[in-house]
C-alpha atoms as a PDB file:
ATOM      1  CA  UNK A   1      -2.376  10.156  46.053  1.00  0.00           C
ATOM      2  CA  UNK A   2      -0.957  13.462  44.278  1.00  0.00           C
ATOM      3  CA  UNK A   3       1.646  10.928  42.366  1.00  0.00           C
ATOM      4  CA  UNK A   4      -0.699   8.267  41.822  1.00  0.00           C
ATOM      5  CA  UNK A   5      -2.972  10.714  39.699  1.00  0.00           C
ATOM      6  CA  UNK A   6       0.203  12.393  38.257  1.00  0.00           C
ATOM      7  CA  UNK A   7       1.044   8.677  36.650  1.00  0.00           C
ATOM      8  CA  UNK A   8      -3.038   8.279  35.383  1.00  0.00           C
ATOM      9  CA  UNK A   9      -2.514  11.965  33.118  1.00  0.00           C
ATOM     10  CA  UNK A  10       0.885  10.180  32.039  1.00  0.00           C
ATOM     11  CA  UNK A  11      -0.612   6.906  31.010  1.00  0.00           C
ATOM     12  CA  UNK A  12      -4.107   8.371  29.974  1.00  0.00           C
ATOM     13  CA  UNK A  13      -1.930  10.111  27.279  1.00  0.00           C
ATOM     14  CA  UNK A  14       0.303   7.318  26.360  1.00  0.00           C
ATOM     15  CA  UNK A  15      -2.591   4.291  25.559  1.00  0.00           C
ATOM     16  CA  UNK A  16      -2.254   2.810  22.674  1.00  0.00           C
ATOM     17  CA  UNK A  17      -4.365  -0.491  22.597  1.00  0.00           C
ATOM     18  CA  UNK A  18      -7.977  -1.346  24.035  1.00  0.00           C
ATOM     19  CA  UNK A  19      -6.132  -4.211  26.575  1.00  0.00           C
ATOM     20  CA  UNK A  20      -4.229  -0.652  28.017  1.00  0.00           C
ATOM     21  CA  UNK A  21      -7.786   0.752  28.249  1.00  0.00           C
ATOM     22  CA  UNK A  22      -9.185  -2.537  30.463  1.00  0.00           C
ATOM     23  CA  UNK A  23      -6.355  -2.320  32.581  1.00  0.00           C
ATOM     24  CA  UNK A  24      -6.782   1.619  33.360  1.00  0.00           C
ATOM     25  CA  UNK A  25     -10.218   1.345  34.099  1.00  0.00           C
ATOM     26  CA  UNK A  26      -9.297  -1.504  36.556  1.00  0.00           C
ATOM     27  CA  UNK A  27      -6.914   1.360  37.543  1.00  0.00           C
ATOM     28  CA  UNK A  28      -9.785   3.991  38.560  1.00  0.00           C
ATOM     29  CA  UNK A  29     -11.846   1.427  40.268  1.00  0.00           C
ATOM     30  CA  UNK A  30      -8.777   0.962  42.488  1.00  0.00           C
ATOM     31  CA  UNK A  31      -8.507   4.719  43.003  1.00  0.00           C
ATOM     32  CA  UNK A  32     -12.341   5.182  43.648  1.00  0.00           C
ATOM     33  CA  UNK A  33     -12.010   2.551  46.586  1.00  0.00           C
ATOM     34  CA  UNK A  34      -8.554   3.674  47.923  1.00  0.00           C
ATOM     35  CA  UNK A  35      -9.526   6.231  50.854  1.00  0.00           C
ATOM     36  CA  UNK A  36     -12.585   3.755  51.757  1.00  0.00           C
ATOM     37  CA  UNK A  37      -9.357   1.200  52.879  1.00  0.00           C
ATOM     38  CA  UNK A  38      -9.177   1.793  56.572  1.00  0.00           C
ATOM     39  CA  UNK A  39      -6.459  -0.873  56.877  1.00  0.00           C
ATOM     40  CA  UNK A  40      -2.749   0.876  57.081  1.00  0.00           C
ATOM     41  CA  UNK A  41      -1.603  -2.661  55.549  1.00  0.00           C
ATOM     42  CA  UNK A  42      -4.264  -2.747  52.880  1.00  0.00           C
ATOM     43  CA  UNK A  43      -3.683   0.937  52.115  1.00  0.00           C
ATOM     44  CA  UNK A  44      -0.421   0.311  51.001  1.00  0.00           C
ATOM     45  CA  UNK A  45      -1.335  -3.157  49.169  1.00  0.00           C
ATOM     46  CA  UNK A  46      -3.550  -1.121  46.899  1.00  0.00           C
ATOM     47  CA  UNK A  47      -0.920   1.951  46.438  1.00  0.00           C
ATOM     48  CA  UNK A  48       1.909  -0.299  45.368  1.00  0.00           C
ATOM     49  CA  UNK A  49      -0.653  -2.334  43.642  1.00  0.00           C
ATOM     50  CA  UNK A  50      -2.050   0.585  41.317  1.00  0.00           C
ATOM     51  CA  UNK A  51       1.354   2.075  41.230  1.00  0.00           C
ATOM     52  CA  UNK A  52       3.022  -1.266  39.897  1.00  0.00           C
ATOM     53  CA  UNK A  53       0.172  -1.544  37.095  1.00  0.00           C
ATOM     54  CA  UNK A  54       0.144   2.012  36.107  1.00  0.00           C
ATOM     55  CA  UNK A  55       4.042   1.491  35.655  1.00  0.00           C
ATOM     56  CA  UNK A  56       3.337  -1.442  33.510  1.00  0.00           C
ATOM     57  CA  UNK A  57       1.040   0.303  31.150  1.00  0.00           C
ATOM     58  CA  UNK A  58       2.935   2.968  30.963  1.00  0.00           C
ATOM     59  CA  UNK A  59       5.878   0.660  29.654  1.00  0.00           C
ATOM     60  CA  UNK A  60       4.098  -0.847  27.337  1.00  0.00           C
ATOM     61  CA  UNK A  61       2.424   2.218  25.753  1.00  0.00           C
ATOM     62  CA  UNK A  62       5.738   3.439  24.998  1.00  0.00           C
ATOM     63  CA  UNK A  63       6.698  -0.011  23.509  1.00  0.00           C
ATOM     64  CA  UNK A  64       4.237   0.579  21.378  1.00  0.00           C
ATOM     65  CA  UNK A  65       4.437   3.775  20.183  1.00  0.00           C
ATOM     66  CA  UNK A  66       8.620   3.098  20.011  1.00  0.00           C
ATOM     67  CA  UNK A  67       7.617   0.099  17.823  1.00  0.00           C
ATOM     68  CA  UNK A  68       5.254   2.139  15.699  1.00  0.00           C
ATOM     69  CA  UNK A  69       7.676   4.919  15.060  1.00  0.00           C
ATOM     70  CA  UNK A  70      10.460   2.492  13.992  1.00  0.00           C
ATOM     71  CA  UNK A  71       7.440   0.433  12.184  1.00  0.00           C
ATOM     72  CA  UNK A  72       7.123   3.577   9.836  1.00  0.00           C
ATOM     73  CA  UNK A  73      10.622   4.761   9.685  1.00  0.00           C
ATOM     74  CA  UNK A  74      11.570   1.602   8.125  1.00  0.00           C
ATOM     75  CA  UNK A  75       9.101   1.940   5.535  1.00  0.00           C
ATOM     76  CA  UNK A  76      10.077   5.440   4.398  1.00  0.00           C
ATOM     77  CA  UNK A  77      13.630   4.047   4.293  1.00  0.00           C
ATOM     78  CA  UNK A  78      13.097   1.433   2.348  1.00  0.00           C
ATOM     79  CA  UNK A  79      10.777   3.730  -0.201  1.00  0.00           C
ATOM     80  CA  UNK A  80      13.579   6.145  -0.389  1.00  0.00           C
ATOM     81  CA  UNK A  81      16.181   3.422  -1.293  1.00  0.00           C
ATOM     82  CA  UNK A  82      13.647   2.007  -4.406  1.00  0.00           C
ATOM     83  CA  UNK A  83      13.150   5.755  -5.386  1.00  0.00           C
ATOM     84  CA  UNK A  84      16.722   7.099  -5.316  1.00  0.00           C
ATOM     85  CA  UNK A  85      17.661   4.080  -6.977  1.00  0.00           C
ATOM     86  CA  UNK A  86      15.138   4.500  -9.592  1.00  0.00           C
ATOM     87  CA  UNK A  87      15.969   8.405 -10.137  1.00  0.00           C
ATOM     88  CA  UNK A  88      19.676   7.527 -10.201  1.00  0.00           C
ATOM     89  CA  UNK A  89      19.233   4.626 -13.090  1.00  0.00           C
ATOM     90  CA  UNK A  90      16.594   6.669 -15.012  1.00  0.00           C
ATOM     91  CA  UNK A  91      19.117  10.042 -14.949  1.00  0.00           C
ATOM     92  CA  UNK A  92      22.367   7.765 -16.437  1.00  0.00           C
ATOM     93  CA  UNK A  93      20.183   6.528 -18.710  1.00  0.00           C
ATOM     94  CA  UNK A  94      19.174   9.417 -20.236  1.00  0.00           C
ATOM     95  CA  UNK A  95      22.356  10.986 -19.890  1.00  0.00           C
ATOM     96  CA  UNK A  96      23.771   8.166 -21.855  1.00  0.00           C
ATOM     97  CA  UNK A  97      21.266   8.098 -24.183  1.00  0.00           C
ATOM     98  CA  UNK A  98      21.777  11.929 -25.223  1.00  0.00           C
ATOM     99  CA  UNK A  99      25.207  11.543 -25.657  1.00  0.00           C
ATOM    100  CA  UNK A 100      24.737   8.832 -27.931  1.00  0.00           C
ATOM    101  CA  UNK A 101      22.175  10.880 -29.671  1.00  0.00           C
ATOM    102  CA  UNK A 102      24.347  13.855 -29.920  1.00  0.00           C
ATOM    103  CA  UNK A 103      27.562  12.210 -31.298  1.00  0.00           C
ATOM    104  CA  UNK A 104      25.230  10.368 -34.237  1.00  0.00           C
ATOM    105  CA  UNK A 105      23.267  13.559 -35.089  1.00  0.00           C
ATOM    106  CA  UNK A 106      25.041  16.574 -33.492  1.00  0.00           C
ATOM    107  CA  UNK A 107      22.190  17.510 -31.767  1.00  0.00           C
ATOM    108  CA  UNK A 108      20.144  16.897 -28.670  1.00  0.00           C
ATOM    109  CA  UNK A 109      16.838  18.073 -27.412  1.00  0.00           C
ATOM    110  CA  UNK A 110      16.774  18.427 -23.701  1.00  0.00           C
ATOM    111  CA  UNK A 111      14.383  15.344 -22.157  1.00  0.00           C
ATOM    112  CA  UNK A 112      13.578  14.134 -25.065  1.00  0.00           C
ATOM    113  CA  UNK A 113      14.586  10.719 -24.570  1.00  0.00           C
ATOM    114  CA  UNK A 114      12.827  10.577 -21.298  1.00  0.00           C
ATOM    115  CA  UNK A 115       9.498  11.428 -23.091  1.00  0.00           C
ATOM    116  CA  UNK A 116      10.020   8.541 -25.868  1.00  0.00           C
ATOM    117  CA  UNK A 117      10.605   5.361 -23.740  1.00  0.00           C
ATOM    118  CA  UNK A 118       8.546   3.824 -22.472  1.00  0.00           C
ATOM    119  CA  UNK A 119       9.015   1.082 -19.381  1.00  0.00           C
ATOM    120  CA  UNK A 120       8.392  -1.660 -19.127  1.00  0.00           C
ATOM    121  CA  UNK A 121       7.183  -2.372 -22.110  1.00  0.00           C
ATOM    122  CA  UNK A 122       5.767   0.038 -24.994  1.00  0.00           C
ATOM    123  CA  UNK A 123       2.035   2.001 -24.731  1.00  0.00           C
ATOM    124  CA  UNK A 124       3.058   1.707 -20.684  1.00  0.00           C
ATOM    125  CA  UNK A 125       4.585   4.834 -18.626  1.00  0.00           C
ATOM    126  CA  UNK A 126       7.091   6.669 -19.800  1.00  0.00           C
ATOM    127  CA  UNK A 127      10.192   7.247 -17.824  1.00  0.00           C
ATOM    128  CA  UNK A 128       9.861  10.831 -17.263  1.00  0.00           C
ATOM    129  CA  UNK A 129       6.474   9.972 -15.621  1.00  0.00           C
ATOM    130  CA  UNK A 130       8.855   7.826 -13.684  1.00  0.00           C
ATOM    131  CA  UNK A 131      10.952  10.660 -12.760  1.00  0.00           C
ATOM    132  CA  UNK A 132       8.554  13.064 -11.893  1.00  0.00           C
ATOM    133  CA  UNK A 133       7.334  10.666  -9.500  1.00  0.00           C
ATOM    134  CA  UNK A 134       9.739   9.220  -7.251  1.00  0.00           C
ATOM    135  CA  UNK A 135      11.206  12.643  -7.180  1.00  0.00           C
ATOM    136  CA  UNK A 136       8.541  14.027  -5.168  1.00  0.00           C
ATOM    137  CA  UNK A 137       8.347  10.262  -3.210  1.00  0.00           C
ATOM    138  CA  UNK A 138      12.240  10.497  -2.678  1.00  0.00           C
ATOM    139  CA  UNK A 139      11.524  14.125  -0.960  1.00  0.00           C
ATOM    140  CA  UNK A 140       8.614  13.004   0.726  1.00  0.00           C
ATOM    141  CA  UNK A 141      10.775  10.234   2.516  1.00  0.00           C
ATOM    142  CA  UNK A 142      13.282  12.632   3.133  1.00  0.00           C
ATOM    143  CA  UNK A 143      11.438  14.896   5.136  1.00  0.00           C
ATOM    144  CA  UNK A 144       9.686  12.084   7.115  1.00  0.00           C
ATOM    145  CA  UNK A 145      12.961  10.441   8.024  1.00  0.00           C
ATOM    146  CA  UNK A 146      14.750  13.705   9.042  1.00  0.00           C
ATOM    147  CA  UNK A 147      12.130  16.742   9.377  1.00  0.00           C
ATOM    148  CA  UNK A 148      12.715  17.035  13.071  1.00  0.00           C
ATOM    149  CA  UNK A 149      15.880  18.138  12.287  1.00  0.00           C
ATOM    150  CA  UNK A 150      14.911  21.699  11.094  1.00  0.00           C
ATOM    151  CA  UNK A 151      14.337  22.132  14.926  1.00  0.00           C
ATOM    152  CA  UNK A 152      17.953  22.158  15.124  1.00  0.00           C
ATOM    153  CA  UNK A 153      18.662  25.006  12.946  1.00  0.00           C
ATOM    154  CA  UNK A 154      18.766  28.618  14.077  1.00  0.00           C
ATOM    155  CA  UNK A 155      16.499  31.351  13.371  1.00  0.00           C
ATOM    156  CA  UNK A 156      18.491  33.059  11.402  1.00  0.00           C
ATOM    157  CA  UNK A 157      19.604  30.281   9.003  1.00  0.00           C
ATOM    158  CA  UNK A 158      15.949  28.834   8.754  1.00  0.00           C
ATOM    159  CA  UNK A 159      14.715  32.428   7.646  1.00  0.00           C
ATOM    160  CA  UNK A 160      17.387  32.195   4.684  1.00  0.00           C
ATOM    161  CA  UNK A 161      16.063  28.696   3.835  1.00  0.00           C
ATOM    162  CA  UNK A 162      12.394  30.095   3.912  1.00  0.00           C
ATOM    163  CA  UNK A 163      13.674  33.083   1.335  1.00  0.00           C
ATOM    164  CA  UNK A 164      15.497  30.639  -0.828  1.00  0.00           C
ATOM    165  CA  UNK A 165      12.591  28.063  -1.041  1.00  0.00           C
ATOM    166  CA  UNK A 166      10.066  30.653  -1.417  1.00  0.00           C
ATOM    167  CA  UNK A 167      12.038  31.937  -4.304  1.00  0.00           C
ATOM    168  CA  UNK A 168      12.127  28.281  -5.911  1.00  0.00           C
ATOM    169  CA  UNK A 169       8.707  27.591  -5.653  1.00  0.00           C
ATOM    170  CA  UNK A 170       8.052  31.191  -7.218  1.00  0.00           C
ATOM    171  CA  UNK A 171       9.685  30.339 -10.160  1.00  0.00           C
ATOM    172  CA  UNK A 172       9.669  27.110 -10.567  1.00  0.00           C
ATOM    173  CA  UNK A 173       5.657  27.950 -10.394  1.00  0.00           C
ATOM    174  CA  UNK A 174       6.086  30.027 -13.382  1.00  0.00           C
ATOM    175  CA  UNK A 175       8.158  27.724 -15.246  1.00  0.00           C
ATOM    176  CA  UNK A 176       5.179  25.423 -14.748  1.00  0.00           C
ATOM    177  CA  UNK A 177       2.550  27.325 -15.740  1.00  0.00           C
ATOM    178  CA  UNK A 178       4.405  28.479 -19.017  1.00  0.00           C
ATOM    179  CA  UNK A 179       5.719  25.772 -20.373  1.00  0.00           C
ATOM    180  CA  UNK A 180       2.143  24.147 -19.815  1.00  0.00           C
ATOM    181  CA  UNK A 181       0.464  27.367 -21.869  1.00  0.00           C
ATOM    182  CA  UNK A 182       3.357  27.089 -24.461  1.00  0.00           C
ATOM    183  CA  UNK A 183       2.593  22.785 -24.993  1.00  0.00           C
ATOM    184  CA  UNK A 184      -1.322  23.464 -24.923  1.00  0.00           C
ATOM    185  CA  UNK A 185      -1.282  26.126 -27.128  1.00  0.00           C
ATOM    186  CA  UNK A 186       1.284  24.000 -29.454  1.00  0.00           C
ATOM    187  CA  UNK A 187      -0.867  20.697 -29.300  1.00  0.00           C
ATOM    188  CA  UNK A 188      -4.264  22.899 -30.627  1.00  0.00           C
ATOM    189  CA  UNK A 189      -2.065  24.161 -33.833  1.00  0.00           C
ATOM    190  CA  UNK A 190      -0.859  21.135 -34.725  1.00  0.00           C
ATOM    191  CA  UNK A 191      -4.675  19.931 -34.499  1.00  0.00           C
ATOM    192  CA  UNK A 192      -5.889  22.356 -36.117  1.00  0.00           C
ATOM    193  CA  UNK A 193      -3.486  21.650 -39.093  1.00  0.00           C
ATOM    194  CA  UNK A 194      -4.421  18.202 -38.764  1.00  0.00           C
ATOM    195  CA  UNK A 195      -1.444  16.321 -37.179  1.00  0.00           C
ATOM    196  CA  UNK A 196      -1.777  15.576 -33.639  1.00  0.00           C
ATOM    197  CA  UNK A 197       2.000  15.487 -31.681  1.00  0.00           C
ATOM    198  CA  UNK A 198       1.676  15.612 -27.793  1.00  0.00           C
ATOM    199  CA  UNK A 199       5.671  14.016 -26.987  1.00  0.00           C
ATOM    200  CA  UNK A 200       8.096  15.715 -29.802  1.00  0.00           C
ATOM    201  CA  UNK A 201       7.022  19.055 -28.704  1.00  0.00           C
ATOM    202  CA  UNK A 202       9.753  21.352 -28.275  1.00  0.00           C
ATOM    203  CA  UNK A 203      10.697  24.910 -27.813  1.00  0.00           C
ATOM    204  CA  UNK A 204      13.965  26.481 -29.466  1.00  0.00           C
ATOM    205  CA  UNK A 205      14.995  28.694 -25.981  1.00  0.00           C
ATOM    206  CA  UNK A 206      16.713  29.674 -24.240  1.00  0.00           C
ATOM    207  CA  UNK A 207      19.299  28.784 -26.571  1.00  0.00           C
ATOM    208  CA  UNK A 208      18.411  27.459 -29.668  1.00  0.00           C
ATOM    209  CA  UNK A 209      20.773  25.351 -30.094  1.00  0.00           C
ATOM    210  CA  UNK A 210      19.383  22.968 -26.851  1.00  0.00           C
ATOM    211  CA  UNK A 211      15.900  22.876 -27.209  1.00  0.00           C
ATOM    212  CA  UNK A 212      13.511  21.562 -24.361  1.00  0.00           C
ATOM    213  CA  UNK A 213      11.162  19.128 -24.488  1.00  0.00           C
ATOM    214  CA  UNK A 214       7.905  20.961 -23.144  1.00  0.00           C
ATOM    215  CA  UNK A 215       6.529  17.410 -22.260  1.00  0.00           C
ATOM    216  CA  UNK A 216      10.029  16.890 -19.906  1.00  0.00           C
ATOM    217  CA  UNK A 217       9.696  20.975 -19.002  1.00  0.00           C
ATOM    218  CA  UNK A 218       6.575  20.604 -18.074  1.00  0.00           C
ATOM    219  CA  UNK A 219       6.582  17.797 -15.402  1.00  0.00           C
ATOM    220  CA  UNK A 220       9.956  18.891 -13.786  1.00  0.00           C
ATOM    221  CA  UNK A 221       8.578  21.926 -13.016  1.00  0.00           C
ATOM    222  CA  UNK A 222       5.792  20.920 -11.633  1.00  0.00           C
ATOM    223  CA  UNK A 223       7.840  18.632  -9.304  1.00  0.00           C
ATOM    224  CA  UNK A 224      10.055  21.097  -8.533  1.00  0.00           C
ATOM    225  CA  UNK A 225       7.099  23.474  -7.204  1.00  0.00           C
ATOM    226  CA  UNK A 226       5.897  20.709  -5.249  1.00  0.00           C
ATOM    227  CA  UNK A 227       9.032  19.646  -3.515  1.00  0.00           C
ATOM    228  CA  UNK A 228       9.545  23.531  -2.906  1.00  0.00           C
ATOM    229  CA  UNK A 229       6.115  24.199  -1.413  1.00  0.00           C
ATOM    230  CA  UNK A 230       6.400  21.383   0.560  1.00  0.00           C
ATOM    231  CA  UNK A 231      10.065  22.299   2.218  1.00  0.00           C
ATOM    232  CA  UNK A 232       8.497  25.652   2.459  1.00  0.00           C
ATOM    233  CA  UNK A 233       5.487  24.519   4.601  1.00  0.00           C
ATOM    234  CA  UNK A 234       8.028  22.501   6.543  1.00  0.00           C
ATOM    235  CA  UNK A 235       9.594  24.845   7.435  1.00  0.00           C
ATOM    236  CA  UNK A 236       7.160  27.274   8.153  1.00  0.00           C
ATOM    237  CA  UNK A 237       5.594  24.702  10.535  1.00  0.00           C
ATOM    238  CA  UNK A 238       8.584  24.265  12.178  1.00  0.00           C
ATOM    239  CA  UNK A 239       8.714  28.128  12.741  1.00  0.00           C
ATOM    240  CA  UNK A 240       5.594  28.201  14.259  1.00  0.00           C
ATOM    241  CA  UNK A 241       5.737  28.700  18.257  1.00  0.00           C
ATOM    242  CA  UNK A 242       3.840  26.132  20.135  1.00  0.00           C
END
């Protein structure tokens, strides 16, 4: 009797579906009747009996929930295919692009080009929007299709990775939060001299002879922060003692 309600906590916590629940509460009738069974023969009957059908719930919860899990892995897989792909075409381009740029005019402004196309067609998205996106979407995947793996890690070498993350979402934080001060405070001179430029923005430093797009600046940091709090939280939650 001891292993028969052993099996119900086992299934109990395993049911996925409301056929599961039908057949479990079959289940407890069975148990609620089994020490009225005077019968040595029907004793056993009903034993194997709710035995055999706990058994086959059991199975089939965990078909399920196997089925789900691989259900959902193959969707983040397939999303981080589509968004590596698309990070991967929209970083040659631009590469290309600059280099072009620089050999005809002998000089480039860092994410520039990004900011001025537009895809697929003009007035639509531009391809830094693009960027910033499936960045944060390639991540995302990432950490769904191999997050348990941080349970692997040791102590000491997950403490290093908190420090280092920490330190990227710190700054990349700042970077965000000036270069968004810097653009706003940009777009309200222009408009108050009467021209109104939101893309072409661009600040002379570092080094002023790369200047940075605050439009490009701006975004990237802001994805970087995110991807950095993120693997920080992940992290951190995979610290945390159960």
């Amino acid at each position: 009797m001891n292993r028969i309600c052993f099996y119900c906590h086992v299934v109990w916590g395993n049911i996925k579906s409301y056929q599961q629940i039908e057949r479990m509460n079959l289940i407890l009738v069975e148990i609620i009747t089994f020490r009225r069974v005077k019968s040595t023969t029907n004793c056993i009957y009903k034993y194997n009996f709710i035995f055999d059908t706990l058994c086959q719930i059991l199975q089939s919860a965990m078909y399920y929930s196997t089925e789900k899990r691989t259900s959902a892995r193959s969707v983040y897989l397939i999303v981080f295919y589509i968004s590596a792909i698309s990070m991967t075409a929209i970083t040659f381009y631009a590469l290309y692009q600059s280099i072009v740029e620089y050999a005809s005019t002998g000089k480039i402004v860092i994410g520039e080009i990004l900011v001025k196309t537009e895809f697929p067609f003009k007035g639509f998205s531009k391809l830094i929007t693009y960027l910033m996106i499936v960045s944060v979407v390639s991540w995302y995947c990432v950490t769904k299709l191999g997050g348990d793996k941080v349970k692997e890690v040791s102590p000491a070498l997950r403490a290093i990775l908190q420090i280092i993350v920490l330190a990227i979402a710190v700054v990349s934080l700042y970077e965000f939060v000036y270069n968004f001060v810097i653009w706003s405070s940009l777009i309200t001179i222009n408009a108050l001299g009467g021209h109104i430029n939101l893309d072409t923005i661009s600040i002379a430093y570092p080094n002023p002879q790369t200047p940075w797009n605050l439009v490009f600046a701006t975004k990237m940091s802001l994805a970087a922060f995110l991807i950095s709090a993120h693997g920080f939280y992940i992290i951190s939650r995979k610290d945390k003692p159960k």
